[in-house]
C-alpha atoms as a PDB file:
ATOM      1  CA  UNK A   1      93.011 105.939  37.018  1.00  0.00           C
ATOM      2  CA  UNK A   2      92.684 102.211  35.788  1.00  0.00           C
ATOM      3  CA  UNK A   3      93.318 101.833  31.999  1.00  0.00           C
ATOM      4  CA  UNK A   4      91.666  98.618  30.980  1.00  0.00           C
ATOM      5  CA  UNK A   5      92.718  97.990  27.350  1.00  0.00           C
ATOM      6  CA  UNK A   6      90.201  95.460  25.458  1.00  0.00           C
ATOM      7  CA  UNK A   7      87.583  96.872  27.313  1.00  0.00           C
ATOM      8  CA  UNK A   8      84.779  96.053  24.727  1.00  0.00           C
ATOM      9  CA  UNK A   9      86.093  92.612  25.071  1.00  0.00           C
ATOM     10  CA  UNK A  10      84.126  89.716  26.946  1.00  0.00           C
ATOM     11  CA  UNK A  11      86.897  90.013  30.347  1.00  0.00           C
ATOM     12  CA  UNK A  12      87.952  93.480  30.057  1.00  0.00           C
ATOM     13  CA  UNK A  13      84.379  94.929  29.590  1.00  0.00           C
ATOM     14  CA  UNK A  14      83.726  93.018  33.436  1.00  0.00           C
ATOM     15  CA  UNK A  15      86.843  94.477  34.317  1.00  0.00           C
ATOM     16  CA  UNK A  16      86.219  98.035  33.236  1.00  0.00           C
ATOM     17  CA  UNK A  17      81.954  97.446  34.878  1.00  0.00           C
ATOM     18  CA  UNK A  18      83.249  96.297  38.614  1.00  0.00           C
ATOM     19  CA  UNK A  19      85.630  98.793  38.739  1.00  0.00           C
ATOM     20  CA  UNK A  20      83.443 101.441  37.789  1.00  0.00           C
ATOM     21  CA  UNK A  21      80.294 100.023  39.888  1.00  0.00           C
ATOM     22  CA  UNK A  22      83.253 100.197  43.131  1.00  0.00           C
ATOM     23  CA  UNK A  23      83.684 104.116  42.091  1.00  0.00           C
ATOM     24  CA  UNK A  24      87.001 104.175  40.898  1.00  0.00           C
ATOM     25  CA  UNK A  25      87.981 106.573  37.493  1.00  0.00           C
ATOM     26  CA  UNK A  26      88.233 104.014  34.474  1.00  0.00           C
ATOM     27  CA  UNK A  27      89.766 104.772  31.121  1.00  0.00           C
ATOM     28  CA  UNK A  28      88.255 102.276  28.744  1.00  0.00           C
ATOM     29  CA  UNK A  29      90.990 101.469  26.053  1.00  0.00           C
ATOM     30  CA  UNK A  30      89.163 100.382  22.467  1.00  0.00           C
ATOM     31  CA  UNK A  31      89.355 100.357  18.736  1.00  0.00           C
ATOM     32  CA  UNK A  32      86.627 102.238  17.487  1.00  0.00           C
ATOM     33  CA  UNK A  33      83.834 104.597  18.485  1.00  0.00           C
ATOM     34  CA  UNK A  34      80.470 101.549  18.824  1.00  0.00           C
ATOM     35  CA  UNK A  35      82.905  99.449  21.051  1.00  0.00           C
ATOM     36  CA  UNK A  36      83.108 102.435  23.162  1.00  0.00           C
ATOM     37  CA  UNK A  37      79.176 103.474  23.220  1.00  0.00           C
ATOM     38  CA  UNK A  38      78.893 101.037  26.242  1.00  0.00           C
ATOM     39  CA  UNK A  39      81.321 101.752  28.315  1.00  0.00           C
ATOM     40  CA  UNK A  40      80.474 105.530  28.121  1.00  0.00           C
ATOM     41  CA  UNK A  41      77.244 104.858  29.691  1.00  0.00           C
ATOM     42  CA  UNK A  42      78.843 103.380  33.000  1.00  0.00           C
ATOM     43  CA  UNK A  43      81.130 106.425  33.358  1.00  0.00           C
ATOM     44  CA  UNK A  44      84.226 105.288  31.855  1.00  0.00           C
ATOM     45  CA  UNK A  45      86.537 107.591  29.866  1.00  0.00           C
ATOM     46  CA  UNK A  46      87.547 106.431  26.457  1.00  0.00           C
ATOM     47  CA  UNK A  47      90.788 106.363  24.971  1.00  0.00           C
ATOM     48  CA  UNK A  48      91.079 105.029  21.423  1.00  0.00           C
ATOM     49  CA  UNK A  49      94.432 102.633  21.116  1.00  0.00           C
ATOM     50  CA  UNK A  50      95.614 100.578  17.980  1.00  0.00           C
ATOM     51  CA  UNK A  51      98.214  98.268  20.009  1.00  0.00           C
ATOM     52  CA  UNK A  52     100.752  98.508  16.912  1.00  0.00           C
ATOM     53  CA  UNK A  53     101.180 102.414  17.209  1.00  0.00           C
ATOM     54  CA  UNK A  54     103.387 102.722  20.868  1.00  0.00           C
ATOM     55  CA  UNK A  55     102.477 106.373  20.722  1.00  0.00           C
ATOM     56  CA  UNK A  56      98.673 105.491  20.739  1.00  0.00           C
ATOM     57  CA  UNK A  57      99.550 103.031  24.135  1.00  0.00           C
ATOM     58  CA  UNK A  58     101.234 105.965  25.471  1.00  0.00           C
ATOM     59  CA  UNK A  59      98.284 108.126  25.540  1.00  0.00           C
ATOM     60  CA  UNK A  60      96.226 105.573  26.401  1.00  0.00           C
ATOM     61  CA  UNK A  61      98.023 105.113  29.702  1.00  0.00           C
ATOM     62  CA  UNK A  62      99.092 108.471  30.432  1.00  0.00           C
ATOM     63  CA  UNK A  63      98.552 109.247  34.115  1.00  0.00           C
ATOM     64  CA  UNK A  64      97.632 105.198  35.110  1.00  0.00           C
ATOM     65  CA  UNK A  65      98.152 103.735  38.588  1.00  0.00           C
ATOM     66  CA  UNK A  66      96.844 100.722  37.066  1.00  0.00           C
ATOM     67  CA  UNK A  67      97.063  98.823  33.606  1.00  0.00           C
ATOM     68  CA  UNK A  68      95.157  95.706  32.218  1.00  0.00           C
ATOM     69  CA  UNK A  69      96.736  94.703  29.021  1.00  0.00           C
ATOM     70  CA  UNK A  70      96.155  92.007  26.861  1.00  0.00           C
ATOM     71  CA  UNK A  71      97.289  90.922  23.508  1.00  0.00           C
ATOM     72  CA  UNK A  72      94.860  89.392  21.076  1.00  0.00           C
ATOM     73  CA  UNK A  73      95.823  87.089  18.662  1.00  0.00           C
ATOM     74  CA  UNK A  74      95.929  88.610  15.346  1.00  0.00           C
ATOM     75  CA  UNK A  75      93.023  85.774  13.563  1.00  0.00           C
ATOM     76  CA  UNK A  76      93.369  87.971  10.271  1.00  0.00           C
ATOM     77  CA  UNK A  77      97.137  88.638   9.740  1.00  0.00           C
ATOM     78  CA  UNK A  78      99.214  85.963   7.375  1.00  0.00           C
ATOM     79  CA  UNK A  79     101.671  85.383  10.226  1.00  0.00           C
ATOM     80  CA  UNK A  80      99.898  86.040  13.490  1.00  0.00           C
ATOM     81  CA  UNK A  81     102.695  85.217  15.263  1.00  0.00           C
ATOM     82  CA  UNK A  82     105.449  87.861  14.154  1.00  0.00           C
ATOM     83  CA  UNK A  83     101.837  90.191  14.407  1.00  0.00           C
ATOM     84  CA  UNK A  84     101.204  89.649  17.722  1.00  0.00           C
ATOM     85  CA  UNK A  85     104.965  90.131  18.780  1.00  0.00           C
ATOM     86  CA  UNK A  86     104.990  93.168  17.268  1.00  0.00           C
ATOM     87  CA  UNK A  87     102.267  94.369  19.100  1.00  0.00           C
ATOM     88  CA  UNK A  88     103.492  92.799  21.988  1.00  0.00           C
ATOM     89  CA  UNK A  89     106.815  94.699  22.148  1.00  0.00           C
ATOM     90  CA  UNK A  90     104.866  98.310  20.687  1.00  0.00           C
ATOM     91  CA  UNK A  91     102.707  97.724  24.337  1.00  0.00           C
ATOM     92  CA  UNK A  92     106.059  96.662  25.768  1.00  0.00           C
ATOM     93  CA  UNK A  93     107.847 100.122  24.514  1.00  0.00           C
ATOM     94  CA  UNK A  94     104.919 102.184  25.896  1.00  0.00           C
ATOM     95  CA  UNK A  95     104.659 100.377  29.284  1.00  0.00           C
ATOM     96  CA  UNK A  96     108.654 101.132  29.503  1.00  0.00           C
ATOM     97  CA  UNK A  97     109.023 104.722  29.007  1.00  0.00           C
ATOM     98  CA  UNK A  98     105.959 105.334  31.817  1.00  0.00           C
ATOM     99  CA  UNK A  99     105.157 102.885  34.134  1.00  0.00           C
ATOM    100  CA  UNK A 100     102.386 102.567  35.967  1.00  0.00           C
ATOM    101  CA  UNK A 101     102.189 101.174  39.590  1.00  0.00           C
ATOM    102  CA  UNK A 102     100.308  98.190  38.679  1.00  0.00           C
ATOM    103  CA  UNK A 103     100.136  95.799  35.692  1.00  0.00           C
ATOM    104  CA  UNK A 104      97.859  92.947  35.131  1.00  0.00           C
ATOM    105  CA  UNK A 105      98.739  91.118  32.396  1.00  0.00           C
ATOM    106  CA  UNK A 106      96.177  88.655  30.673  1.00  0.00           C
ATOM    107  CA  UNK A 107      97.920  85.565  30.422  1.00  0.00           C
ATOM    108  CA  UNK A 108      96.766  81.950  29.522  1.00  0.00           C
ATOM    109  CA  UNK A 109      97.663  78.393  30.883  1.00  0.00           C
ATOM    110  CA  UNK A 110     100.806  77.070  29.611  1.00  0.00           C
ATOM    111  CA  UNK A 111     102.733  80.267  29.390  1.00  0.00           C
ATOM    112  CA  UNK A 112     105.584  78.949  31.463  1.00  0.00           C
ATOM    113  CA  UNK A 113     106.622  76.753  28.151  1.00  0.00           C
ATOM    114  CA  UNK A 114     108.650  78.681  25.569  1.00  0.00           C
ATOM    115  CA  UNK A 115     108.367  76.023  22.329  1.00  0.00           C
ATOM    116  CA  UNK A 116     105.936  73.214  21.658  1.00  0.00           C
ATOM    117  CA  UNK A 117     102.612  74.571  22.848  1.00  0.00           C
ATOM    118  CA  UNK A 118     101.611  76.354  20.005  1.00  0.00           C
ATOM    119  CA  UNK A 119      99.821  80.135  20.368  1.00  0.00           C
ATOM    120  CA  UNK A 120     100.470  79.343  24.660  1.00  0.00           C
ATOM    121  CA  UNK A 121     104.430  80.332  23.537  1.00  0.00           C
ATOM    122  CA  UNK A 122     103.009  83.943  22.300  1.00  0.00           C
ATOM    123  CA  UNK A 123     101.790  84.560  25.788  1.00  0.00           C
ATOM    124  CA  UNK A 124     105.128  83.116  27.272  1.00  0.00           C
ATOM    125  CA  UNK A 125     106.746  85.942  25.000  1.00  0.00           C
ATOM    126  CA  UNK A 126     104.163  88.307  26.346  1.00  0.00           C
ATOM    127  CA  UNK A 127     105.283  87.268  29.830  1.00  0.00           C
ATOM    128  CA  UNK A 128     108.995  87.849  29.014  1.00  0.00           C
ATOM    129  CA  UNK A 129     108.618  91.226  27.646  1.00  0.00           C
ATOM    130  CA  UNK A 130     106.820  92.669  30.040  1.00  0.00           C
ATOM    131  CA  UNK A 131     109.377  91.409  32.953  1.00  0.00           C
ATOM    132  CA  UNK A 132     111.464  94.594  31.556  1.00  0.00           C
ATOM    133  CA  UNK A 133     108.662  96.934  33.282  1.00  0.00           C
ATOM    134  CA  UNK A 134     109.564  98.359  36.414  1.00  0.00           C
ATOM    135  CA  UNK A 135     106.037  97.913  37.697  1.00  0.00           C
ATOM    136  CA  UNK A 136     103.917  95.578  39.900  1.00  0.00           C
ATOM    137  CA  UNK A 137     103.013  92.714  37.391  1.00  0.00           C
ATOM    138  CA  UNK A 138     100.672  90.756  37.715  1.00  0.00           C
ATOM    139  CA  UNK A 139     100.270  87.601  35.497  1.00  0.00           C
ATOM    140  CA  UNK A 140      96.565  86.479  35.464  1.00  0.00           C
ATOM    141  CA  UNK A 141      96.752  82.751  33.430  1.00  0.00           C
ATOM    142  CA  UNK A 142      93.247  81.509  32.986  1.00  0.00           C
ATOM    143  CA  UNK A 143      92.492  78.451  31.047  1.00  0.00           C
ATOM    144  CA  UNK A 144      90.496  77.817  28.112  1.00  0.00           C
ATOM    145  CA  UNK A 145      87.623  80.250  27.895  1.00  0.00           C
ATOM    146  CA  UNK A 146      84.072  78.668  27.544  1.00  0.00           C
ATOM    147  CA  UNK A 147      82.859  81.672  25.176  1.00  0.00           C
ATOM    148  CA  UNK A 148      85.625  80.009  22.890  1.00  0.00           C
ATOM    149  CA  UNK A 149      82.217  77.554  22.324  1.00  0.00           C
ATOM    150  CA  UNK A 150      80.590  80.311  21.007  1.00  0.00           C
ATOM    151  CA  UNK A 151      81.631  79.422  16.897  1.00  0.00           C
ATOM    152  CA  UNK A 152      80.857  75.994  17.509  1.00  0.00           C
ATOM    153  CA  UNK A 153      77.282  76.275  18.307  1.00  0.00           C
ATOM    154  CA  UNK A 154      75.847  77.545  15.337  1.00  0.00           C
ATOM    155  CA  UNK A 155      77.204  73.651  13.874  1.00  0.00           C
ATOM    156  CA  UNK A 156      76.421  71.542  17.343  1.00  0.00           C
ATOM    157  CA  UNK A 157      73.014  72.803  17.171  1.00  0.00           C
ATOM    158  CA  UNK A 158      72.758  72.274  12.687  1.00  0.00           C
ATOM    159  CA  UNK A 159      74.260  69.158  12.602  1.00  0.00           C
ATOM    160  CA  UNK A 160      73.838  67.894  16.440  1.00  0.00           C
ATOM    161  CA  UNK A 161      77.712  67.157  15.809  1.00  0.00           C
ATOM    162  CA  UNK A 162      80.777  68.777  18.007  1.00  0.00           C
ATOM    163  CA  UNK A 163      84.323  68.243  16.026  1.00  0.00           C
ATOM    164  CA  UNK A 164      87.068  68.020  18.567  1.00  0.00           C
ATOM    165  CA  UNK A 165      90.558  68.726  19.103  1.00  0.00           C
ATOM    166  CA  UNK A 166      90.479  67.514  22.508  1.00  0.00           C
ATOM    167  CA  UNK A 167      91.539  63.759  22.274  1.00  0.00           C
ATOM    168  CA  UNK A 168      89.911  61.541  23.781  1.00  0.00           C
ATOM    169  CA  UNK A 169      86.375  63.337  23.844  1.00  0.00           C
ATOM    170  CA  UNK A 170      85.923  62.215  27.176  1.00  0.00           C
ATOM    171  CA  UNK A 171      89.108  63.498  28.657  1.00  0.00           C
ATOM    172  CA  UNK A 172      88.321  66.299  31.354  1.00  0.00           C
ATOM    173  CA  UNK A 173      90.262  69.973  31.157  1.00  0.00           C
ATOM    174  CA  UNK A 174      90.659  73.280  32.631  1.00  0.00           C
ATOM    175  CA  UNK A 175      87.900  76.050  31.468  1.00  0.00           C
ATOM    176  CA  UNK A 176      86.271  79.280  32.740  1.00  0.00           C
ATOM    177  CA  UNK A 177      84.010  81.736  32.334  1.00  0.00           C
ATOM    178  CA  UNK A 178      85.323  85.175  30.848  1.00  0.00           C
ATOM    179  CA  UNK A 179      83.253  86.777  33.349  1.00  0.00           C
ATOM    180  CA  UNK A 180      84.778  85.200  35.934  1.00  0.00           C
ATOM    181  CA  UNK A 181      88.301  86.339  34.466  1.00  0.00           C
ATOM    182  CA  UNK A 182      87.186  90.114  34.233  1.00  0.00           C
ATOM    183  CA  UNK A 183      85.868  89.783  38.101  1.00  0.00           C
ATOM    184  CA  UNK A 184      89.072  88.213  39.084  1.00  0.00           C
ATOM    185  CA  UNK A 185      91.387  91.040  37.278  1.00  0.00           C
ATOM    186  CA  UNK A 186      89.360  93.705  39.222  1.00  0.00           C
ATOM    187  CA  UNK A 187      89.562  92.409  42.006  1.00  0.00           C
ATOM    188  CA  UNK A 188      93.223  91.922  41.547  1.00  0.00           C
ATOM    189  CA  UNK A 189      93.840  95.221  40.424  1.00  0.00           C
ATOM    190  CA  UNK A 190      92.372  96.393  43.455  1.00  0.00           C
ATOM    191  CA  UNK A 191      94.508  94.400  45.888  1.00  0.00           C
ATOM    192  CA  UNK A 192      96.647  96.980  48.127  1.00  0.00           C
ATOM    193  CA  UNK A 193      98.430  94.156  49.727  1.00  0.00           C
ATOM    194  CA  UNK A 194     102.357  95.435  49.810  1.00  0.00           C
ATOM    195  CA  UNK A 195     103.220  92.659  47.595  1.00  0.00           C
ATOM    196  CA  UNK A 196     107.555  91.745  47.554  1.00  0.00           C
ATOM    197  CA  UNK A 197     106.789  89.451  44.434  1.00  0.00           C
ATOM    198  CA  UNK A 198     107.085  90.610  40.908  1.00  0.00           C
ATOM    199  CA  UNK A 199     105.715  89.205  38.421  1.00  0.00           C
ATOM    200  CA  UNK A 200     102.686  87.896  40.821  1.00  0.00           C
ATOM    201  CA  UNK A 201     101.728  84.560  38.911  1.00  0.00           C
ATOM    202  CA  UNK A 202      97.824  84.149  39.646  1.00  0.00           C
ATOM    203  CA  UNK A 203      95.312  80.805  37.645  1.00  0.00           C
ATOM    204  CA  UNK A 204      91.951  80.552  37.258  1.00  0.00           C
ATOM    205  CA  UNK A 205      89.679  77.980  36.223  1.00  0.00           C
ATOM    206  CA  UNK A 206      86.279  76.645  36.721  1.00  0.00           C
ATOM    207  CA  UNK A 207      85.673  74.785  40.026  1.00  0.00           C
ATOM    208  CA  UNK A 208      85.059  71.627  37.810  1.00  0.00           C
ATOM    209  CA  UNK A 209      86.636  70.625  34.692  1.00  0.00           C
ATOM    210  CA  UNK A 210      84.769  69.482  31.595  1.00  0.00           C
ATOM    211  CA  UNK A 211      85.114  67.080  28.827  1.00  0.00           C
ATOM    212  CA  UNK A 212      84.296  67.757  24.781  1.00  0.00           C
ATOM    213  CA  UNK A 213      81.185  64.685  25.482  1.00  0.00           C
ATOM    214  CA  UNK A 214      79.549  66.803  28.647  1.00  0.00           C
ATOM    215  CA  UNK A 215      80.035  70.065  26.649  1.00  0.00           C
ATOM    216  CA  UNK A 216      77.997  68.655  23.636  1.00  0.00           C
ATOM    217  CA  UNK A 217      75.874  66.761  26.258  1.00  0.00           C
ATOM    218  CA  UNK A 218      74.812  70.098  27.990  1.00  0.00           C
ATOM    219  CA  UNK A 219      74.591  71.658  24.555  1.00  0.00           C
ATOM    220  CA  UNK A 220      71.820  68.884  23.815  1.00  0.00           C
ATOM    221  CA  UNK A 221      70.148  69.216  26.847  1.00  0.00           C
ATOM    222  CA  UNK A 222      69.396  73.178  27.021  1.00  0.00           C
ATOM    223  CA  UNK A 223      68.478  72.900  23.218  1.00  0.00           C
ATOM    224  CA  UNK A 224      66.113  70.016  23.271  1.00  0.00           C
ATOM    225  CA  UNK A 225      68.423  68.087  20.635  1.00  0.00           C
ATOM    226  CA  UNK A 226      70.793  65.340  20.041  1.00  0.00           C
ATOM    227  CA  UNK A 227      74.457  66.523  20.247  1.00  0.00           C
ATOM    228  CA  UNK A 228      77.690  64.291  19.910  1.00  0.00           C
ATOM    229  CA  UNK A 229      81.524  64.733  20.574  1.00  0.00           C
ATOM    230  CA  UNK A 230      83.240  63.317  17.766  1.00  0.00           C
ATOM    231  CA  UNK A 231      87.577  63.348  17.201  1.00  0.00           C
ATOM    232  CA  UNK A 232      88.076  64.836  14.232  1.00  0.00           C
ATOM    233  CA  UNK A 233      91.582  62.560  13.324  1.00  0.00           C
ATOM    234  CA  UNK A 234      94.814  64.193  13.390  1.00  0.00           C
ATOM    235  CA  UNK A 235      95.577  64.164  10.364  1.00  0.00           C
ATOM    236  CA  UNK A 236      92.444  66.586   8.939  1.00  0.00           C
ATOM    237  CA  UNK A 237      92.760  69.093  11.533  1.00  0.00           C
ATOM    238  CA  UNK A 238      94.762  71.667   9.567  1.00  0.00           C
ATOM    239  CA  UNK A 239      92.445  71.282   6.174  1.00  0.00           C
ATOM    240  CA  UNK A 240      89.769  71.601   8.529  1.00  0.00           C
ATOM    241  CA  UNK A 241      91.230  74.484  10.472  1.00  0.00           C
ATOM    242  CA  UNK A 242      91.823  76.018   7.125  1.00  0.00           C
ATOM    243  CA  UNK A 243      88.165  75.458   5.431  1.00  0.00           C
ATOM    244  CA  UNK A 244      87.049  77.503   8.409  1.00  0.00           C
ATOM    245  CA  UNK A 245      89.060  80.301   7.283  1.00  0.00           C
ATOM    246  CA  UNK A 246      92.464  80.421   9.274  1.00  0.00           C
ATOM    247  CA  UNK A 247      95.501  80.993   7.231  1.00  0.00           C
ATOM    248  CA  UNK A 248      98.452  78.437   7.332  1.00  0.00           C
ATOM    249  CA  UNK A 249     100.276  79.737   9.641  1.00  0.00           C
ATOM    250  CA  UNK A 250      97.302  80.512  12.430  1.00  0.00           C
ATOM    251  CA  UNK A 251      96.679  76.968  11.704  1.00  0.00           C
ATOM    252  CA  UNK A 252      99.802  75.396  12.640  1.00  0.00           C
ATOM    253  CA  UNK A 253      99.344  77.444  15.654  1.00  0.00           C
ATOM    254  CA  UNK A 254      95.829  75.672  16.790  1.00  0.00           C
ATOM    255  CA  UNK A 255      97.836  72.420  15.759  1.00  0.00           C
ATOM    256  CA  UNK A 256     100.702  72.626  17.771  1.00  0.00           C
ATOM    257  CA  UNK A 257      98.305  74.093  20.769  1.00  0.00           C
ATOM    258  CA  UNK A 258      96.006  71.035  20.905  1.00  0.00           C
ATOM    259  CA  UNK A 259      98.724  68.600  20.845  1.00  0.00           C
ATOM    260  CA  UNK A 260     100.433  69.858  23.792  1.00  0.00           C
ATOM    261  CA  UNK A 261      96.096  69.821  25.359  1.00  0.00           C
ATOM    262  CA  UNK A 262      96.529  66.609  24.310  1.00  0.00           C
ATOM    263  CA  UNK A 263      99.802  65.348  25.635  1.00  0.00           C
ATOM    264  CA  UNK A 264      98.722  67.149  28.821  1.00  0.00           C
ATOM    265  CA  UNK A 265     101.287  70.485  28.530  1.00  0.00           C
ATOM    266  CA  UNK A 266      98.551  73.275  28.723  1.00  0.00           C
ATOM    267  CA  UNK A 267      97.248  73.339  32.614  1.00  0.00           C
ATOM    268  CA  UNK A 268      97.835  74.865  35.537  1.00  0.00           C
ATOM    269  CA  UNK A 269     101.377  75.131  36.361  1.00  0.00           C
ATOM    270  CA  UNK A 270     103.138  73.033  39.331  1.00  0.00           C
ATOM    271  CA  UNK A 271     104.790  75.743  40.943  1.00  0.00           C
ATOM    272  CA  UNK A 272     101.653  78.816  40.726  1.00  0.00           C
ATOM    273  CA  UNK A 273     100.578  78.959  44.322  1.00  0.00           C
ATOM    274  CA  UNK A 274      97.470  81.559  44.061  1.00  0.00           C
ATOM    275  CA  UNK A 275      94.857  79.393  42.290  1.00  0.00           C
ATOM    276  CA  UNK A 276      91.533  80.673  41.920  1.00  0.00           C
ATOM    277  CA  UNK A 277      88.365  78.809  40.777  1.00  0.00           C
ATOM    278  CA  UNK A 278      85.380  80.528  39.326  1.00  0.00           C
ATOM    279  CA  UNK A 279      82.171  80.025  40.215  1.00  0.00           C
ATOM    280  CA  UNK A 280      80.330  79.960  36.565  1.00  0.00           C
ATOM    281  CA  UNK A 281      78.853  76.302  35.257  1.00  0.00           C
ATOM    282  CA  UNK A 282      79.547  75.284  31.964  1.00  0.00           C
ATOM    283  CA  UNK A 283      75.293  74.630  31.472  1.00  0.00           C
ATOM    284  CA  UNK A 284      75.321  78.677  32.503  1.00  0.00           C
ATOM    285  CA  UNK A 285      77.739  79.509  30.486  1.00  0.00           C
ATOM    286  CA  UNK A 286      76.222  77.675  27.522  1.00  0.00           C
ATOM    287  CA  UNK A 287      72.726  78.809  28.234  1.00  0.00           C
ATOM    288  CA  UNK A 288      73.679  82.770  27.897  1.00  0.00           C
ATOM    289  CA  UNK A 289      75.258  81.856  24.766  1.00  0.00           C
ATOM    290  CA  UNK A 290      72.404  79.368  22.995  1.00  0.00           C
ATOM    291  CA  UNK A 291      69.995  82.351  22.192  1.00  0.00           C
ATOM    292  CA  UNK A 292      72.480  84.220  19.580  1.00  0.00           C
ATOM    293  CA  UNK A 293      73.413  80.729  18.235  1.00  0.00           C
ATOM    294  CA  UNK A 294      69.920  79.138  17.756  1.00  0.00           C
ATOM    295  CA  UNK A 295      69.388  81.927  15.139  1.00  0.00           C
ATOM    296  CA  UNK A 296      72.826  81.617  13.829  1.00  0.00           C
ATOM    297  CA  UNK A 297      72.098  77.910  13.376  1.00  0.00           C
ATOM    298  CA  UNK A 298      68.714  78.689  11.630  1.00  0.00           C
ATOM    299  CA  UNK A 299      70.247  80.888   9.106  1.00  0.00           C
ATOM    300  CA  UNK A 300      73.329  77.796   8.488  1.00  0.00           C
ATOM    301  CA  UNK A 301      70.210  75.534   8.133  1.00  0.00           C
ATOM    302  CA  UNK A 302      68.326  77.704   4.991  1.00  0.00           C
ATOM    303  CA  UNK A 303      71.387  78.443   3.016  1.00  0.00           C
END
């Protein structure tokens, strides 16, 4: 059995599809009853999980040979950091008391730093934790997700303007395609390779990196519009991190994050040997997204 937690999620829901489409028993891990609807239809078992509540985790991966777990990061809660390291150790505690054969955690670039990188040192405390399980691990890092783009493109397409964190607009960085995350955890998962290396450190990123300029270039192009990259200064990111409805603290967060982008701290790390490069295009990524967001950005026009 493979329990894929955040299977309604944009990796986990490839995850939980490949392995099911290869015939193997799948236990779809989600919060509610529509986010399992889905993943019913493909075959998959559901398990309901709230990642705060250990004894819901322990259900959830009673009888696994595999586990993909992942820890959101809580956009709602006050302090999303003491949050998510709560549900981080709850997981932790679950993982612990029954191990699995196989965990794959979801990681993201930069989790080898500890301080100064913003939310990257959540997933370095994810990392740390789950070193205590006496399991295969597998650490999956990917970089910066292109459906991140997704809440920008209701304004790129509105105002034809891109704010960016990423200083200088034309300086090129790691990104990839969720799907190509979810592909690459299956097929991880799925690796019987007798493996004498524990935690298994794995990257992936696009085969080509991307600037903020090309992304609101390509943004332009598939819509028919004019779109610009444009710094947003330093000193208004957190009012304008906060005016689009993160709390102080979940702001500081982004902060600290994009200066260590910026100062060149969140890539792929030196020593990670198994690099993997996915094979989805920013313009393809964009393209599947632009539908949802042209209507979003109609209804941001009328108000």
């Amino acid at each position: 059995m493979f329990v894929i937690f955040g299977a309604a999620g944009q990796v986990g829901r490839v995850t939980a599809t490949v392995l099911r489409e290869a015939g193997h028993a799948v236990r779809a891990v989600v919060r509610d009853r529509l986010q399992g609807e889905p993943l019913a239809r493909i075959g998959c078992e559901i398990a309901f999980a709230d990642l705060l509540d250990t004894a819901s985790v322990a259900r959830a991966i009673e009888g696994a040979y595999a586990v993909q777990i992942l820890c959101p990061v809580p956009r709602a809660h006050a302090d999303p950091a003491a949050e998510m390291r709560r549900m981080i150790n709850s997981s932790v505690d679950a993982l612990e008391a029954n191990p699995p054969q196989r965990v794959l955690a979801l990681s993201d670039y930069g989790a080898e730093h500890a301080s100064g990188t913003g939310i990257s040192t959540l997933f370095h405390y994810f990392e740390a934790q789950l070193r205590a399980v006496d399991a295969q691990l597998t650490f999956l890092r990917s970089a910066e997700h292109m459906h991140n783009w997704t809440r920008m493109l209701p304004l790129m397409l509105a105002r034809g303007v891109l704010p960016s964190l990423h200083h200088p607009v034309s300086k090129r960085y790691p990104t990839v395609a969720a799907q190509d995350v979810g592909a690459l955890a299956a097929e991880l998962l799925l690796d019987d390779r007798a493996l004498n290396v524990s935690p298994r450190v794995v990257s992936i990123e696009s085969e080509r990196r991307v600037s903020t300029s090309e992304v609101a270039r390509t943004v332009g192009e598939l819509a028919h519009s004019h779109v610009i990259a444009r710094e947003v200064p330093r000193g208004e990111w957190h009012a304008m991190l906060q005016a689009a409805g993160l709390g102080e603290q979940h702001a500081r967060l982004i902060v600290d994050l994009y200066d260590a982008h910026n100062a060149g701290r969140i890539d792929v790390e030196t020593d990670v040997s198994e690099r993997y490069f996915g094979a989805t295009t920013l313009a393809q990524a964009l393209a599947a997204m632009l539908p949802a967001a042209v209507t979003a950005a109609s209804t941001t026009v009328s108000r």
